[in-house]
C-alpha atoms as a PDB file:
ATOM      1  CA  UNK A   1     150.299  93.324 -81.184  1.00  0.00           C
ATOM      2  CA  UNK A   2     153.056  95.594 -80.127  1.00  0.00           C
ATOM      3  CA  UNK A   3     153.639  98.794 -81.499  1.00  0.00           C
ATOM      4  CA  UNK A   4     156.290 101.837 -81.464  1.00  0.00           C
ATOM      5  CA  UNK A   5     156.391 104.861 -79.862  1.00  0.00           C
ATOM      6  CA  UNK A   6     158.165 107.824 -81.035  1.00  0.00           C
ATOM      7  CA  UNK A   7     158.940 110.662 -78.758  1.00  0.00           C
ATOM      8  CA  UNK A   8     161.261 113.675 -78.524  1.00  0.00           C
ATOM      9  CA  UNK A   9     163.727 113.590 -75.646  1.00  0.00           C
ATOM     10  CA  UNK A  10     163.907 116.927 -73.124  1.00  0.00           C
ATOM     11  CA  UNK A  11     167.290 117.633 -75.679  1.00  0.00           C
ATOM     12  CA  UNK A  12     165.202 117.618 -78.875  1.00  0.00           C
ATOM     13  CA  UNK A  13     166.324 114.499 -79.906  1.00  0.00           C
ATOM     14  CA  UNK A  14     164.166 111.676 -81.347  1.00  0.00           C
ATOM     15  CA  UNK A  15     163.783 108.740 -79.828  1.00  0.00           C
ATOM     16  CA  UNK A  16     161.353 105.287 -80.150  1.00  0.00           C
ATOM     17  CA  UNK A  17     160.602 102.548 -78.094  1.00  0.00           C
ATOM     18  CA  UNK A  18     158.812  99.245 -78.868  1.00  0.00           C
ATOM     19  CA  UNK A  19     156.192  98.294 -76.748  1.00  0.00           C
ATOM     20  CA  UNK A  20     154.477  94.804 -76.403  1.00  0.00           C
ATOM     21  CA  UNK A  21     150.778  94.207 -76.170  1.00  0.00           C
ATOM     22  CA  UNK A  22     150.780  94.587 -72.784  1.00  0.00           C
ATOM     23  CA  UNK A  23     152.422  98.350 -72.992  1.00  0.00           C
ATOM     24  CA  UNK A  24     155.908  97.249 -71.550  1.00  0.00           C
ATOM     25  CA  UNK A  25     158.856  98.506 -73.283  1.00  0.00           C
ATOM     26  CA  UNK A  26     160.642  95.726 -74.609  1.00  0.00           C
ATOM     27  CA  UNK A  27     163.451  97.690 -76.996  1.00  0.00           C
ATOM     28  CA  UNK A  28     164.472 100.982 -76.676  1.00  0.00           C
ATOM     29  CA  UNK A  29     166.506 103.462 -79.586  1.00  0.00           C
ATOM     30  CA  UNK A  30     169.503 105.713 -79.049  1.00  0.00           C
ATOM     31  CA  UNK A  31     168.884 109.493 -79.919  1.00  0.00           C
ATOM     32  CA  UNK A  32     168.136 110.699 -83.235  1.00  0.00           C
ATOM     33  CA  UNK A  33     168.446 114.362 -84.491  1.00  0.00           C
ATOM     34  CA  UNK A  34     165.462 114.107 -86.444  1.00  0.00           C
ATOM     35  CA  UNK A  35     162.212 112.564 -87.497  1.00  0.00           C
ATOM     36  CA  UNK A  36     162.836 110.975 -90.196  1.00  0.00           C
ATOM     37  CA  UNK A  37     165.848 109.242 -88.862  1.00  0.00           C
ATOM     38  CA  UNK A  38     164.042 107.509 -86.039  1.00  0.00           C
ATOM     39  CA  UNK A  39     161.803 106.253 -88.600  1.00  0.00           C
ATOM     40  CA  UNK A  40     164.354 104.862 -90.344  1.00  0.00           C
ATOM     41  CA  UNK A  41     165.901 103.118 -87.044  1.00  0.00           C
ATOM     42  CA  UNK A  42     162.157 101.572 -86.622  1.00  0.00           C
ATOM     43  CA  UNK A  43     162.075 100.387 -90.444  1.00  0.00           C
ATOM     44  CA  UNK A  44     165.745  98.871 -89.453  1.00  0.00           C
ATOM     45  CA  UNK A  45     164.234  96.864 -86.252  1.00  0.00           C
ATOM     46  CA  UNK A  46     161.578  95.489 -88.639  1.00  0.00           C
ATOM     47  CA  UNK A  47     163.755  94.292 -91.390  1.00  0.00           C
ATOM     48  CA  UNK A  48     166.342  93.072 -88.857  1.00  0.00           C
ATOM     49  CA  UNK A  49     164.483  91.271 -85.242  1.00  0.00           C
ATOM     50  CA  UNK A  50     163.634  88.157 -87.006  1.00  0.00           C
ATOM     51  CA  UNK A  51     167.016  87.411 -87.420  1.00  0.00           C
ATOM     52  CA  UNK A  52     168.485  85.628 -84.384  1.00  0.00           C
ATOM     53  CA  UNK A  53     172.069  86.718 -85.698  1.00  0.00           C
ATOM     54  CA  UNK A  54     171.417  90.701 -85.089  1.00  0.00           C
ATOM     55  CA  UNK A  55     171.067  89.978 -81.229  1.00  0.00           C
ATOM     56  CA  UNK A  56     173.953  90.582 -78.734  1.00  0.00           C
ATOM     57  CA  UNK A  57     173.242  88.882 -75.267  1.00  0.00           C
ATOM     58  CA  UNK A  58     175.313  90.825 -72.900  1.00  0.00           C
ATOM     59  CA  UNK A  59     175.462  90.644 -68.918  1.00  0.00           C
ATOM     60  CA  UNK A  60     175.858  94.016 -67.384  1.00  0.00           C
ATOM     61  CA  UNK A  61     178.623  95.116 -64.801  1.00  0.00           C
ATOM     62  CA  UNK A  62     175.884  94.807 -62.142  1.00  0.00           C
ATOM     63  CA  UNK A  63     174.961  90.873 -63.108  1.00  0.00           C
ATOM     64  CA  UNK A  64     171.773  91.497 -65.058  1.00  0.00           C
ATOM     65  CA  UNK A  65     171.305  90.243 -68.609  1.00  0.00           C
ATOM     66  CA  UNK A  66     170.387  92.844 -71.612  1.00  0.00           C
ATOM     67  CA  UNK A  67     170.188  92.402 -74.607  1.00  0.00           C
ATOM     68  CA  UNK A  68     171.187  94.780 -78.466  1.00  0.00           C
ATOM     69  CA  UNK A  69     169.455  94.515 -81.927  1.00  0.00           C
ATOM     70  CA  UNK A  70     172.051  95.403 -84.347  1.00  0.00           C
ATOM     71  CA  UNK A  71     172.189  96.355 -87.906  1.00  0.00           C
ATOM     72  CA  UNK A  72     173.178  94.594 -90.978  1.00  0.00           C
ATOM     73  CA  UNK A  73     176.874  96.869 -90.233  1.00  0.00           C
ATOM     74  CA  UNK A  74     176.798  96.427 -86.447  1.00  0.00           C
ATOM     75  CA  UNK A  75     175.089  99.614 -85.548  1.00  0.00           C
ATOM     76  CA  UNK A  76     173.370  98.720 -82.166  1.00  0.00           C
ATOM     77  CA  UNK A  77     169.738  99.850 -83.093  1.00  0.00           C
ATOM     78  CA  UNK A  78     168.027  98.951 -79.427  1.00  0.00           C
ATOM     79  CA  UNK A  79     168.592  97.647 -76.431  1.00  0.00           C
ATOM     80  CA  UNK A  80     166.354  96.620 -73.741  1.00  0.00           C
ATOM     81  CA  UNK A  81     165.862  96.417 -70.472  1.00  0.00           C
ATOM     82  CA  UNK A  82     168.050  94.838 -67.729  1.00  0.00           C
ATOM     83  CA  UNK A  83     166.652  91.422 -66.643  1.00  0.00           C
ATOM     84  CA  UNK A  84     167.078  89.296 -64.076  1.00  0.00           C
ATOM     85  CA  UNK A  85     167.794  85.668 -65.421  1.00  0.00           C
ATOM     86  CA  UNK A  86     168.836  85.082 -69.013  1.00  0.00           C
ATOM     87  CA  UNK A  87     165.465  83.153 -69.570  1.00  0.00           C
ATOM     88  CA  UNK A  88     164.034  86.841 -68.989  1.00  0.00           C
ATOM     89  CA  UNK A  89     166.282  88.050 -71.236  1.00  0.00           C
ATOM     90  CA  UNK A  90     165.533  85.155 -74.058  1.00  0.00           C
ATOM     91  CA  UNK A  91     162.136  86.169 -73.889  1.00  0.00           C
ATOM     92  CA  UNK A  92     162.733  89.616 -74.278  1.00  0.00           C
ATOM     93  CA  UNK A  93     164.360  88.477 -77.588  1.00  0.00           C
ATOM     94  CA  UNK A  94     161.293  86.403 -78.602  1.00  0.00           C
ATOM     95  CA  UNK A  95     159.710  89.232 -78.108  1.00  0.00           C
ATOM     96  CA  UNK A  96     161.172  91.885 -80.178  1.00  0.00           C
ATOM     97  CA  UNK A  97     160.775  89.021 -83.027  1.00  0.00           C
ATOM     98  CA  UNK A  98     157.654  88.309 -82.868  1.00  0.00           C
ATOM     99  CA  UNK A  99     156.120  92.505 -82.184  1.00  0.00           C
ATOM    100  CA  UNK A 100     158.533  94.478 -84.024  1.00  0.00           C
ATOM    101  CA  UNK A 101     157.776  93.464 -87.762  1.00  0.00           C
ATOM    102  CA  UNK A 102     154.575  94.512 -88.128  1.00  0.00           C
ATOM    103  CA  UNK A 103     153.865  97.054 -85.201  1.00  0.00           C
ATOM    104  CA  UNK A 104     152.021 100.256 -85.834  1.00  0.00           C
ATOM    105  CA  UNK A 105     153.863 103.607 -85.075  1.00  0.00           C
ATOM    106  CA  UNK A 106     152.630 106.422 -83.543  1.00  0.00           C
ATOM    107  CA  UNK A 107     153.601 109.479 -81.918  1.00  0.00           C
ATOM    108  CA  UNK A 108     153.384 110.375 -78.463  1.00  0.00           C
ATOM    109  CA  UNK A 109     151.740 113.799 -77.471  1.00  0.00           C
ATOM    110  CA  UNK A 110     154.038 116.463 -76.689  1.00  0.00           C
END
């Protein structure tokens, strides 16, 4: 089962990442000022990866495939990482659906 991470940037900012089984990062968060508000982003991936419609498959300057989870109003809440193929990139996908709504949190150690 995946789970997310939440740690605190070198700025002081918040930040998560959701991690598959297998410990690779499979959506990362923007910054958040505080706490609370990256927990809130995390409760937003939960309620919103299962719905195919939240996704934006994008192809990067460079010719790798990404992906975005957005919001119910269009906030990008993740992103992932680049991929090579858009299969890798599907999968990714799959994979946010099927970890993020019922991973565990937990903090990392400062």
């Amino acid at each position: 089962m995946g789970k997310f991470v939440i740690s605190t940037r070198k700025n002081g900012e918040f930040q998560f990442n959701l991690k598959a089984s297998n410990g690779q990062v499979i959506l990362a968060s923007e910054g958040y000022s505080s706490a609370s508000a990256c927990e809130n982003g995390i409760e937003s991936v939960k309620k919103n990866a299962p719905n195919d419609d939240r996704y934006e498959r994008k192809t990067s300057t460079n010719g790798k495939f990404y992906f975005t989870l957005k919001a119910g109003n269009g906030q990008v809440i993740g992103s992932s990482e680049m991929y090579e193929s858009e299969s890798g990139r599907d999968n990714g996908i799959e994979s946010v659906k099927k970890n993020a709504p019922d991973a565990d949190v937990e903090k990392e150690a400062a």
